[in-house]
C-alpha atoms as a PDB file:
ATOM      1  CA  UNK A   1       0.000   0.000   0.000  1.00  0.00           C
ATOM      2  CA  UNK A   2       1.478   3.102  -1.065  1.00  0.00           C
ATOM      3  CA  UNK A   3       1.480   5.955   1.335  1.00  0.00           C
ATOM      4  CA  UNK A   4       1.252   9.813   0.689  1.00  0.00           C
ATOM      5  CA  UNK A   5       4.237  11.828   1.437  1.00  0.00           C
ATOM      6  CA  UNK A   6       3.245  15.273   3.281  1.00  0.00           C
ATOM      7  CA  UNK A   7       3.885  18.726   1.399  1.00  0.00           C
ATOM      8  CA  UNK A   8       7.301  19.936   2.579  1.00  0.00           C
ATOM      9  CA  UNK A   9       7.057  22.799   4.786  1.00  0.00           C
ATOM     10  CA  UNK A  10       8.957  25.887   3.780  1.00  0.00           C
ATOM     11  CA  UNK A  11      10.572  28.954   5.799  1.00  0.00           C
ATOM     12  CA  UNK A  12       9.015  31.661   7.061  1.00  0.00           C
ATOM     13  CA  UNK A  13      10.409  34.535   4.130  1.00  0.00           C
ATOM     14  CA  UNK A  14      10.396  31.766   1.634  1.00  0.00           C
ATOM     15  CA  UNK A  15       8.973  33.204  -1.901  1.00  0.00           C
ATOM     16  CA  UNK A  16       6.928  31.264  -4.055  1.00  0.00           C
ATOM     17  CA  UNK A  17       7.762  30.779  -7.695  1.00  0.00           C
ATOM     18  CA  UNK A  18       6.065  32.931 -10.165  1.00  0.00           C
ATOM     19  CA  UNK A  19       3.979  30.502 -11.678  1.00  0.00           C
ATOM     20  CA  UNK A  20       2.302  29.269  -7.683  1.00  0.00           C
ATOM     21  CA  UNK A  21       1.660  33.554  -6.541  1.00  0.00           C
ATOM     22  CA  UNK A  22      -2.163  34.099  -5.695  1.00  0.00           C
ATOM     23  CA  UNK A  23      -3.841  36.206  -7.908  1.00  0.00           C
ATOM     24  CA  UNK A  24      -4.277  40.003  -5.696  1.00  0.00           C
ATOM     25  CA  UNK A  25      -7.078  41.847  -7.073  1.00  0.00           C
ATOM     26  CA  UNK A  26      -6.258  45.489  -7.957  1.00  0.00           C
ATOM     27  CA  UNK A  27      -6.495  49.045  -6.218  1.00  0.00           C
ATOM     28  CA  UNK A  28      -9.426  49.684  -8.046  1.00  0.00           C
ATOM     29  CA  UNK A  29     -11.392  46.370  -7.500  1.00  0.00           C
ATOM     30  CA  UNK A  30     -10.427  47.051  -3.506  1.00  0.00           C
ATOM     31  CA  UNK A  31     -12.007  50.674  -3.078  1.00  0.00           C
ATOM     32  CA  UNK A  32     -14.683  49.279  -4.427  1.00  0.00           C
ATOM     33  CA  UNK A  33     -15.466  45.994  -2.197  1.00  0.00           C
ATOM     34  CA  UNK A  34     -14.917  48.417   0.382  1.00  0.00           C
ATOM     35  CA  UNK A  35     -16.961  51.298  -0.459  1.00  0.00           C
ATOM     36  CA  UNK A  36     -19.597  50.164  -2.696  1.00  0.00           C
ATOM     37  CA  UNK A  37     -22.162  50.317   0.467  1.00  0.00           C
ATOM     38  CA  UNK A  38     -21.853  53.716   0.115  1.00  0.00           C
ATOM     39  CA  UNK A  39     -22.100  54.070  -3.499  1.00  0.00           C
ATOM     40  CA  UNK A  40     -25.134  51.749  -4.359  1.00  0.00           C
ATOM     41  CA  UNK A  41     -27.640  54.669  -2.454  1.00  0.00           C
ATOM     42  CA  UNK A  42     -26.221  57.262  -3.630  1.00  0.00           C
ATOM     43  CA  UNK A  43     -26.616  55.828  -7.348  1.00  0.00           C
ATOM     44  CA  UNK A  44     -30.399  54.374  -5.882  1.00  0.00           C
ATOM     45  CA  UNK A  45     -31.042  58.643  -5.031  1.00  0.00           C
ATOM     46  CA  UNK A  46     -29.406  59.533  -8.197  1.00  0.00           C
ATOM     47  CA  UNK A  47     -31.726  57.523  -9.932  1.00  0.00           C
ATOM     48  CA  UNK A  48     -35.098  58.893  -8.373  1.00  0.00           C
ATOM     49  CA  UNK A  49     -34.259  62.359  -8.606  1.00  0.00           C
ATOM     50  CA  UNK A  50     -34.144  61.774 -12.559  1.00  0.00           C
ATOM     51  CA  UNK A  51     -37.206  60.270 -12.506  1.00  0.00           C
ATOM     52  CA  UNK A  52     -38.582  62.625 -10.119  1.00  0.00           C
ATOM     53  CA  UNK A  53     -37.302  65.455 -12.332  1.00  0.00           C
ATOM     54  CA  UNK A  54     -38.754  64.396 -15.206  1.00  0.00           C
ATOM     55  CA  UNK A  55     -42.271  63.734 -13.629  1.00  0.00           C
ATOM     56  CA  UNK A  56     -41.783  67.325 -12.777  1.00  0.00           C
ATOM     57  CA  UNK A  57     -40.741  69.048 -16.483  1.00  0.00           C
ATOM     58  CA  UNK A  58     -43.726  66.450 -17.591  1.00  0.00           C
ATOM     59  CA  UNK A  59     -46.779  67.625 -15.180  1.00  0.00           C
ATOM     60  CA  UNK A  60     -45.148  71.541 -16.018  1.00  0.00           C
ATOM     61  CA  UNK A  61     -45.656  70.792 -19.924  1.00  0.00           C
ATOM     62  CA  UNK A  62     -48.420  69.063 -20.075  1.00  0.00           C
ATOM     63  CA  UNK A  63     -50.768  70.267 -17.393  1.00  0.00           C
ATOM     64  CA  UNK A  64     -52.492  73.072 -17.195  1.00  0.00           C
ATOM     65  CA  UNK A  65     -52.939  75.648 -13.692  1.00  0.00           C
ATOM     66  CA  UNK A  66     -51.041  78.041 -11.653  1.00  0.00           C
ATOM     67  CA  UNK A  67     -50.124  76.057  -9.164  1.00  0.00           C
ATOM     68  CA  UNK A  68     -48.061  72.342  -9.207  1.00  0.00           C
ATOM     69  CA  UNK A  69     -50.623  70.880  -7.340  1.00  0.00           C
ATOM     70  CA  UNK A  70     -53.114  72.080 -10.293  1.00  0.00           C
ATOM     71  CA  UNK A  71     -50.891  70.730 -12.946  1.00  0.00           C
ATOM     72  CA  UNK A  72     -50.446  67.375 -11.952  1.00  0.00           C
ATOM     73  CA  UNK A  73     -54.308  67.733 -11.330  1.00  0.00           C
ATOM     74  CA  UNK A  74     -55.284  68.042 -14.884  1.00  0.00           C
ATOM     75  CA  UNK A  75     -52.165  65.868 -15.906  1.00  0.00           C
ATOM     76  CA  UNK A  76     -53.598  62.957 -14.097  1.00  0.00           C
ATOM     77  CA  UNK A  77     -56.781  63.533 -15.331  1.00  0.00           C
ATOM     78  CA  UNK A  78     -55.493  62.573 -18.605  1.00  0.00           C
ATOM     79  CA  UNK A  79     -55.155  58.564 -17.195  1.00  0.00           C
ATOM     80  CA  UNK A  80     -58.616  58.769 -15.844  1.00  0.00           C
ATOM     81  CA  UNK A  81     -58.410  60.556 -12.198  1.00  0.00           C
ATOM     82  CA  UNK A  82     -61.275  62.833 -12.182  1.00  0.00           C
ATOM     83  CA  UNK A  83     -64.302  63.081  -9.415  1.00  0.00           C
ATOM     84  CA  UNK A  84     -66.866  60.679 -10.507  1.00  0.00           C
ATOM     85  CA  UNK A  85     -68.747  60.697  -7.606  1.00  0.00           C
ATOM     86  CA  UNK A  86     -69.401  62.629  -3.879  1.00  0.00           C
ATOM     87  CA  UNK A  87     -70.437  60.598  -1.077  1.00  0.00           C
ATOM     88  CA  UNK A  88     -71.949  62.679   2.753  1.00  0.00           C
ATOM     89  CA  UNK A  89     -72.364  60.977   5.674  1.00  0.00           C
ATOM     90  CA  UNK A  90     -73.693  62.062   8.681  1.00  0.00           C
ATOM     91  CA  UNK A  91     -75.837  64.934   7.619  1.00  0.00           C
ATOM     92  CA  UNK A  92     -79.477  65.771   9.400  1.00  0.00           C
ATOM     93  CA  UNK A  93     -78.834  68.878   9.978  1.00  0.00           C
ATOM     94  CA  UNK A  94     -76.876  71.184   7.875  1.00  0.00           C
ATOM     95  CA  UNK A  95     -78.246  72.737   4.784  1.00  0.00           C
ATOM     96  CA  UNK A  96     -77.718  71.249   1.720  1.00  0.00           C
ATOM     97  CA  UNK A  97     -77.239  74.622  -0.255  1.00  0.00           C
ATOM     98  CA  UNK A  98     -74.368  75.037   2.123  1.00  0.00           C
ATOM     99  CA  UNK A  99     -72.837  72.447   2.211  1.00  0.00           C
ATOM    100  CA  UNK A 100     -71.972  71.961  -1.292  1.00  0.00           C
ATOM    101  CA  UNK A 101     -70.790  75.526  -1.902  1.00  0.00           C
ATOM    102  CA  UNK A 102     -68.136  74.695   1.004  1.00  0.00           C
ATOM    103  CA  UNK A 103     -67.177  71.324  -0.261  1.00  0.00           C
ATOM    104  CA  UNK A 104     -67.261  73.381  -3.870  1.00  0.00           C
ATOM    105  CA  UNK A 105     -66.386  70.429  -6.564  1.00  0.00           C
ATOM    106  CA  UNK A 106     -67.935  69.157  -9.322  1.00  0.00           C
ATOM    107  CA  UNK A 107     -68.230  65.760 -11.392  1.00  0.00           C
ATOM    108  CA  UNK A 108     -65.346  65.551 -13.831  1.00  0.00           C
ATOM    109  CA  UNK A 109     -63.166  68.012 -12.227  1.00  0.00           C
ATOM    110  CA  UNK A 110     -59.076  66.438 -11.459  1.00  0.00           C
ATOM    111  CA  UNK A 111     -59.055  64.600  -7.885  1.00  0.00           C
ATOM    112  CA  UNK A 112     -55.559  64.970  -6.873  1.00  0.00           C
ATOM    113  CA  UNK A 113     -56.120  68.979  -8.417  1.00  0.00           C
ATOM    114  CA  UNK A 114     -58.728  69.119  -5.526  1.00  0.00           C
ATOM    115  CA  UNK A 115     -58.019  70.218  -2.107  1.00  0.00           C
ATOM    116  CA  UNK A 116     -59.385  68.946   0.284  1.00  0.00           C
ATOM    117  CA  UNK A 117     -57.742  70.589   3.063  1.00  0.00           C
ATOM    118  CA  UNK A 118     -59.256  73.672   1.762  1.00  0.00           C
ATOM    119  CA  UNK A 119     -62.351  72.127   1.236  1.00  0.00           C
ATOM    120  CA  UNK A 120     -62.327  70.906   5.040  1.00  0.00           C
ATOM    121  CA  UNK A 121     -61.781  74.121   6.412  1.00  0.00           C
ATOM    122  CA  UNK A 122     -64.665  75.896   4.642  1.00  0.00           C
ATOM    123  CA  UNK A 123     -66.972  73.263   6.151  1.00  0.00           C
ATOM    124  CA  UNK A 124     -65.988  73.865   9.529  1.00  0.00           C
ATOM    125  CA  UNK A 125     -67.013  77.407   9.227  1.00  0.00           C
ATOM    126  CA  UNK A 126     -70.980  76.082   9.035  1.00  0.00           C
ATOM    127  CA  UNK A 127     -72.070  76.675  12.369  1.00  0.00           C
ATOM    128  CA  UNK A 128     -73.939  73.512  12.465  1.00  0.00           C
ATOM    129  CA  UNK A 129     -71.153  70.953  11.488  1.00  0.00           C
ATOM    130  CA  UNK A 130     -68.459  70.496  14.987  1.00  0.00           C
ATOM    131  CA  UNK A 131     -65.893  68.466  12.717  1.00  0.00           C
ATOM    132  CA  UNK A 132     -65.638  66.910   9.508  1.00  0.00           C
ATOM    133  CA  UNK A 133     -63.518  64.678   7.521  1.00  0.00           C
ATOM    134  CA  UNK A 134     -63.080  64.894   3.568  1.00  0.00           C
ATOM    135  CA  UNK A 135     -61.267  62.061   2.054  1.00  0.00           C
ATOM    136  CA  UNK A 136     -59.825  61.505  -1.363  1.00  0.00           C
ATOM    137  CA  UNK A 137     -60.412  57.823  -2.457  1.00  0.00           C
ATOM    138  CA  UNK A 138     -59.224  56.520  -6.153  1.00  0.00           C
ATOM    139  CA  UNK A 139     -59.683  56.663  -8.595  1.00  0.00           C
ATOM    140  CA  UNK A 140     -62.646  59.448  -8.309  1.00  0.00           C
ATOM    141  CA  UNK A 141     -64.737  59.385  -4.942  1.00  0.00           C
ATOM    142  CA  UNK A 142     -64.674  62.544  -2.866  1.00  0.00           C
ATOM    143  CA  UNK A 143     -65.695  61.306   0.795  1.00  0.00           C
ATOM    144  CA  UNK A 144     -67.333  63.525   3.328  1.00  0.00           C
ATOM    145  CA  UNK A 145     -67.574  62.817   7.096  1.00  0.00           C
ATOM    146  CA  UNK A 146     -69.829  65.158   9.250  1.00  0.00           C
ATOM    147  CA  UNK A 147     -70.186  65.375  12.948  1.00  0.00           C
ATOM    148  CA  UNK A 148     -73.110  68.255  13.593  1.00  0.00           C
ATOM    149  CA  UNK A 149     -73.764  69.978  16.914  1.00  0.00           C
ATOM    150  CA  UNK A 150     -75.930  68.530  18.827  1.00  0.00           C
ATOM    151  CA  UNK A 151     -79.273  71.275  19.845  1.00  0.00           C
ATOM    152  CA  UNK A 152     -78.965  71.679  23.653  1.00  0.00           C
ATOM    153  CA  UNK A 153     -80.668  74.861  23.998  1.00  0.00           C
ATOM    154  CA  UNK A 154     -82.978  77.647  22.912  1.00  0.00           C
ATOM    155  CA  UNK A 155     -81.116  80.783  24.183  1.00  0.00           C
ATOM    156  CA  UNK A 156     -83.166  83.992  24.741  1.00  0.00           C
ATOM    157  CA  UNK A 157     -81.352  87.283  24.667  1.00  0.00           C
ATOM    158  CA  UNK A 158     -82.496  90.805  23.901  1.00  0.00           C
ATOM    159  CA  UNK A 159     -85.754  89.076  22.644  1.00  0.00           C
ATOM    160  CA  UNK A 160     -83.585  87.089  20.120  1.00  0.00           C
ATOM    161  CA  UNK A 161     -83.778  83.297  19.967  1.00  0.00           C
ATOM    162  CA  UNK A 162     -80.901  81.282  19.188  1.00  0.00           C
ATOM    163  CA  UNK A 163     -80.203  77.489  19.049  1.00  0.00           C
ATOM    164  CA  UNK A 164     -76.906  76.680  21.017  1.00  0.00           C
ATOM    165  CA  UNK A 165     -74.837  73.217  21.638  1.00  0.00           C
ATOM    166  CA  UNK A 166     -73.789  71.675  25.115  1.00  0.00           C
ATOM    167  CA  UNK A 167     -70.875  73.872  25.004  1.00  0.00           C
ATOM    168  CA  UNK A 168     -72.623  77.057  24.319  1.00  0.00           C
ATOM    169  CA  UNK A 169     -71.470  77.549  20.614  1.00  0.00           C
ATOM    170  CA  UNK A 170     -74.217  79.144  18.310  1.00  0.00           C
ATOM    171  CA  UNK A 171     -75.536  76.157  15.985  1.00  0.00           C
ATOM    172  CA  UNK A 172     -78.457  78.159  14.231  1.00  0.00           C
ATOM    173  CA  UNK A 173     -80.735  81.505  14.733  1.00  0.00           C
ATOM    174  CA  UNK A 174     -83.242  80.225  11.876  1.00  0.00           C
ATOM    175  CA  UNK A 175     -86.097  78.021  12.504  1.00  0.00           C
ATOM    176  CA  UNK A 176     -84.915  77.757  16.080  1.00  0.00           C
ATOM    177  CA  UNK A 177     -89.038  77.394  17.018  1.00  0.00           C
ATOM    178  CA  UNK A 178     -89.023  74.171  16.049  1.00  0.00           C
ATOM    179  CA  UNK A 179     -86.402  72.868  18.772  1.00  0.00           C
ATOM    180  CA  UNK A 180     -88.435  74.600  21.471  1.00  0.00           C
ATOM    181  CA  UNK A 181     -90.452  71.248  22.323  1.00  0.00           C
ATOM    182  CA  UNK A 182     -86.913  69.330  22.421  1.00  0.00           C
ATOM    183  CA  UNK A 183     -84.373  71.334  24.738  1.00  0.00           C
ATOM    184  CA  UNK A 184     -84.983  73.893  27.102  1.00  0.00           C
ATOM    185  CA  UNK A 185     -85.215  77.588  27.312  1.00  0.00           C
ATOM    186  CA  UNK A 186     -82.449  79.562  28.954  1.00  0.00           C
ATOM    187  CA  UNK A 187     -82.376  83.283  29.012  1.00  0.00           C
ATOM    188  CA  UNK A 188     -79.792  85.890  29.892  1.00  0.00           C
ATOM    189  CA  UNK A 189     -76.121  87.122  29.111  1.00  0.00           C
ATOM    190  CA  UNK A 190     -74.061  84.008  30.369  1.00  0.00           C
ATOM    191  CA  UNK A 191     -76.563  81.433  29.581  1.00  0.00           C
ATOM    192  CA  UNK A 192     -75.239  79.176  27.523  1.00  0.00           C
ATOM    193  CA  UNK A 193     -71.876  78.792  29.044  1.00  0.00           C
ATOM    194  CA  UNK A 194     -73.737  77.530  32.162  1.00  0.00           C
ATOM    195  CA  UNK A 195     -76.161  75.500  30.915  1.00  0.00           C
ATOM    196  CA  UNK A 196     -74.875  72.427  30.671  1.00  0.00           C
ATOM    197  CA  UNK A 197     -73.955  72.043  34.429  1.00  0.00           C
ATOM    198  CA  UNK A 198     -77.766  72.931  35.192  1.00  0.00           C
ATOM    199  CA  UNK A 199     -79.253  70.795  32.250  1.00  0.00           C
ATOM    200  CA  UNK A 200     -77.078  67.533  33.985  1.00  0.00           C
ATOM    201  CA  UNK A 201     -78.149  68.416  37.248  1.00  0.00           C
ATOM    202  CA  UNK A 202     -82.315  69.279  36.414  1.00  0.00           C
ATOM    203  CA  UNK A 203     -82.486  65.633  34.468  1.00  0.00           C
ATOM    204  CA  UNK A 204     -81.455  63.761  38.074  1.00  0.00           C
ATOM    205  CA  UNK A 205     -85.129  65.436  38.813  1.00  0.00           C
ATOM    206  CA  UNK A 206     -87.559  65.248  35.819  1.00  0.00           C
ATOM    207  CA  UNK A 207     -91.046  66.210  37.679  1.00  0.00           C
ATOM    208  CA  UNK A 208     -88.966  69.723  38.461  1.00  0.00           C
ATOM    209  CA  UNK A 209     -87.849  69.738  35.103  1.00  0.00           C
ATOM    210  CA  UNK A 210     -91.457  68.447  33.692  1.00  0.00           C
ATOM    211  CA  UNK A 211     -92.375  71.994  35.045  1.00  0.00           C
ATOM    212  CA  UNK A 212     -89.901  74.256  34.108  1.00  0.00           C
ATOM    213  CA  UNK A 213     -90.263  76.917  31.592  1.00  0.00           C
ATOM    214  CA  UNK A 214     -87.236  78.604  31.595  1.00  0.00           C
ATOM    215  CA  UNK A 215     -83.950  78.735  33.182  1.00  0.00           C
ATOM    216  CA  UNK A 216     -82.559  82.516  33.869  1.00  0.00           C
ATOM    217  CA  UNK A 217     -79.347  83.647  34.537  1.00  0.00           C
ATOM    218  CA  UNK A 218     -78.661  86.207  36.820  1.00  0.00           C
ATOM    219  CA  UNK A 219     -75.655  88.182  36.911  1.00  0.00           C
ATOM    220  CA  UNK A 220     -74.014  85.531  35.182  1.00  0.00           C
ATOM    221  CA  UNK A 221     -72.914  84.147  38.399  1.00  0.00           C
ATOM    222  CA  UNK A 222     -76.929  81.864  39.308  1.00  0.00           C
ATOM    223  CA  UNK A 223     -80.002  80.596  38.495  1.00  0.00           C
ATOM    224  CA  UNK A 224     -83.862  81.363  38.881  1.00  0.00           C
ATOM    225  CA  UNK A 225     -85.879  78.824  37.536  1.00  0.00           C
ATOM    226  CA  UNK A 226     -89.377  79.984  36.418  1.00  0.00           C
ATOM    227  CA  UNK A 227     -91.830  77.169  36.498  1.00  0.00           C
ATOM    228  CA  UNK A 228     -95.331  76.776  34.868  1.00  0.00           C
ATOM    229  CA  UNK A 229     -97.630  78.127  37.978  1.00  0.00           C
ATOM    230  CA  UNK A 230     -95.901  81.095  38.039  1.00  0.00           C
ATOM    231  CA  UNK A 231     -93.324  80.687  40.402  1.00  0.00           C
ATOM    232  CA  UNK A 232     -90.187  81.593  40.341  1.00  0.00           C
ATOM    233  CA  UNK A 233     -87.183  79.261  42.180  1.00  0.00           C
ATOM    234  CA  UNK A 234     -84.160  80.928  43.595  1.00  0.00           C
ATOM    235  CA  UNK A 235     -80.964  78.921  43.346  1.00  0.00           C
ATOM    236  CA  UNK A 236     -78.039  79.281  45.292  1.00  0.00           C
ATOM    237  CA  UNK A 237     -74.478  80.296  43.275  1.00  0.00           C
ATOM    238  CA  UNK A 238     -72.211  77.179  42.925  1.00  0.00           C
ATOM    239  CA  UNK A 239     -74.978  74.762  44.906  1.00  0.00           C
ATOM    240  CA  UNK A 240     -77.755  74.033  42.503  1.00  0.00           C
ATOM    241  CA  UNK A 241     -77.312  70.304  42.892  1.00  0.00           C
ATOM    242  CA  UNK A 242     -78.424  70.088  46.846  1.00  0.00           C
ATOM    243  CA  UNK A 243     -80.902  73.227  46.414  1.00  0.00           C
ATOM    244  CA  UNK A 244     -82.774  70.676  43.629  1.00  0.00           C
ATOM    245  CA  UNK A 245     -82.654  67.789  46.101  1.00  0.00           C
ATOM    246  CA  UNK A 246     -84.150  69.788  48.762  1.00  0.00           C
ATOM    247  CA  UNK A 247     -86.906  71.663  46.386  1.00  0.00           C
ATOM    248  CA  UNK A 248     -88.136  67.489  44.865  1.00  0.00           C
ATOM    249  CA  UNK A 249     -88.237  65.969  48.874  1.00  0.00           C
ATOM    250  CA  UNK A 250     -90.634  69.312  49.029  1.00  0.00           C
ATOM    251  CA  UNK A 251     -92.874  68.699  46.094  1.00  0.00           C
ATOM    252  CA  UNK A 252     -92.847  64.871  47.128  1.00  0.00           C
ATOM    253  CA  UNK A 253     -94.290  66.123  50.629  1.00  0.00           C
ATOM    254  CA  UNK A 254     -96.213  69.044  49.972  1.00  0.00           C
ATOM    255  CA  UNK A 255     -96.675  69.043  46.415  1.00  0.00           C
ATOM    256  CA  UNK A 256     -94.642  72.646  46.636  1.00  0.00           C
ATOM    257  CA  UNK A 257     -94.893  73.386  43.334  1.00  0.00           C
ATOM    258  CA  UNK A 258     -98.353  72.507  42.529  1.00  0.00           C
ATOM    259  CA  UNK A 259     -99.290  75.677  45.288  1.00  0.00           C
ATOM    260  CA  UNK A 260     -99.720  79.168  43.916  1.00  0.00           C
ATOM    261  CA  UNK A 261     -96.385  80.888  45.069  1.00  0.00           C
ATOM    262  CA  UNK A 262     -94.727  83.453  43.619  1.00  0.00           C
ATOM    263  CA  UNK A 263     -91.038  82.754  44.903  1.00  0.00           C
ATOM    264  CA  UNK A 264     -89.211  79.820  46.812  1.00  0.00           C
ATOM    265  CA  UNK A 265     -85.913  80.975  47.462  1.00  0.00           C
ATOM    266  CA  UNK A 266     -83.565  78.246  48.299  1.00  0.00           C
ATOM    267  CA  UNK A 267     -80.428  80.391  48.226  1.00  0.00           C
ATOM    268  CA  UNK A 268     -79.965  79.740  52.349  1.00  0.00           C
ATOM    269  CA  UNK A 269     -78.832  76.333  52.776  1.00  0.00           C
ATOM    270  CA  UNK A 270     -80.608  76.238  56.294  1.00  0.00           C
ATOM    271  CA  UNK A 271     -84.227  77.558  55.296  1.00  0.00           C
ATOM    272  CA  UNK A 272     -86.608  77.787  52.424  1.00  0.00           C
ATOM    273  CA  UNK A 273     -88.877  80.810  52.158  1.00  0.00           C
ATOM    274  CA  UNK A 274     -91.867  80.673  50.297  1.00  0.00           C
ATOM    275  CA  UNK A 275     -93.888  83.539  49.266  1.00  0.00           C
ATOM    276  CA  UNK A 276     -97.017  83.204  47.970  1.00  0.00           C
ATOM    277  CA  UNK A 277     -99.103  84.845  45.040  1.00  0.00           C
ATOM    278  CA  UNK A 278    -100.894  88.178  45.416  1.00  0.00           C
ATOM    279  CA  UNK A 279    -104.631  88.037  45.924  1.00  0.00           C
ATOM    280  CA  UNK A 280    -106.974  89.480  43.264  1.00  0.00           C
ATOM    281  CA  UNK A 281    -108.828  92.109  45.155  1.00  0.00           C
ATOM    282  CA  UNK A 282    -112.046  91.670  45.402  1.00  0.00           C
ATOM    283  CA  UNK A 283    -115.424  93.739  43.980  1.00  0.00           C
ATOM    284  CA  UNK A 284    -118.311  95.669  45.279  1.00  0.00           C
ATOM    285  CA  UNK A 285    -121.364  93.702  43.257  1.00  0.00           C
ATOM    286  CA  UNK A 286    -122.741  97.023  43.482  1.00  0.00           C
ATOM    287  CA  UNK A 287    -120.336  99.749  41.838  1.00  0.00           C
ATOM    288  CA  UNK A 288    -117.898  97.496  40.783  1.00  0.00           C
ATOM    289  CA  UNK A 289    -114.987  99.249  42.862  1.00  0.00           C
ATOM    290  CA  UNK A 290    -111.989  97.372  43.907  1.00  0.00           C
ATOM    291  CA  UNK A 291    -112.490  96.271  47.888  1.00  0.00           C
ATOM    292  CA  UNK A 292    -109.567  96.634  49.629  1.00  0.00           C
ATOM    293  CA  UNK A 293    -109.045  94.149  52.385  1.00  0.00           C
ATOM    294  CA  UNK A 294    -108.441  95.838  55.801  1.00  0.00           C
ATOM    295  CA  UNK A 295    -104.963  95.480  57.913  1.00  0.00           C
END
């Protein structure tokens, strides 16, 4: 059995013959193994700014507009981009007429020429709509999402009625009569501000606020309530919550507000004082002259 010899070993400094050298790549071939991480972006970015700058000289030539944002509108359009159709949701409320002069597009016009930021801003301006979306879907649906106020209140100032949210904002001053079945009636400077705070507390206690006509402010700092006999109930500032529980344990008892009274003012935490209606004075059968009771 023949046996293999082992390579000889050679010196440390030994040089190879010409023909057994390695080949060595050259100085080139090395800078770039070593620095072609770097240059592969920067050829990617090279690349996209061409295209991106001939997209641009393109839309500029072909479209038509002031603006860039115009001219890639009606370039696009060209391939088919153009509003086909308008979709609202979420409107009870707001007037039609309105609404569309805000939103202010029509069918065929270029969708990515349309705004909609503009568009979204003019709709906020309706008093009735709190916030909106408008959303640009391809290839030619405008989408618009409406949140409206909610009526809260009739508020009575001056002898001018206006409809108002929970937060006191002005929804309407038109056609507000028709809400007056729906929310209640508060009058004064101040009113609506307040009104919320008053509304949650009068709904813990609906046979006060079954009989309730209006809610008044007074010196923008409390309440009188004036109910349907006539009467009006004093509220203390900052307390209406535990004035309202002691005026319904009175009704339940007395039926309080069923009586004719002209005030119960509950502004002392520690008593109630009642006063009660005039008396019609009475007449002489004969002449018809007022009788005066005696004192």
């Amino acid at each position: 059995m023949s046996r293999v010899k082992p390579a000889p070993r050679t010196r440390p400094g030994t040089a190879y013959p010409a023909s057994r050298m390695p080949d060595r790549p050259g100085w080139w071939r090395l800078l770039w193994k070593r620095q072609r991480w770097l240059v592969r972006p920067g050829l990617a970015l090279l690349g996209l700014a061409a295209i991106g700058g001939g997209g641009y000289v393109a839309v500029q030539s072909i479209g038509q507009g002031e603006s860039f944002r115009e001219r890639f509108g009606h370039a696009t359009a060209h391939l088919g981009l153009r509003v086909q159709q308008v979709t609202i949701e979420g409107r009870q409320k707001t007037p039609e007429p309105l609404l569309w002069a805000a939103l202010g597009v029509r069918t065929g016009e270029p969708i990515l020429g349309y705004s909609i930021d503009a568009a979204r801003a003019r709709i906020e301006r309706i008093n009735w709509v709190q916030s909106v979306t408008v959303e640009r879907r391809l290839p030619g649906t405008i989408r618009v999402q409406l949140q409206e106020r909610r009526p809260f209140a009739v508020w009575q100032l001056h002898g001018k009625f206006t409809l108002v949210d929970r937060g006191g904002e002005v929804v309407t001053d038109s056609d507000v009569a028709s809400f007056a079945r729906d929310v209640p009636l508060v009058v004064g400077p101040g009113a609506p501000a307040a009104a919320a705070a008053l509304i949650d507390a009068l709904a813990v206690y609906p046979e006060i606020m079954s009989r309730m006509v209006a809610a008044v402010r007074v010196g923008e700092r409390r309440w009188n309530l004036r109910m349907n006999n006539g009467a009006d109930v004093l509220l203390p500032e900052g307390a209406e919550a535990p004035a309202l529980a002691k005026l319904a344990e009175m009704h339940a008892n007395l039926a309080l507000l069923d009586r004719p009274l002209q005030v119960v003012d509950l502004r002392l935490a520690d008593r109630l004082v009642v006063r009660p209606q005039p008396q019609p004075d009475r007449t002489d059968p004969k002449d018809g002259k007022p009788v005066r009771k005696s004192t």
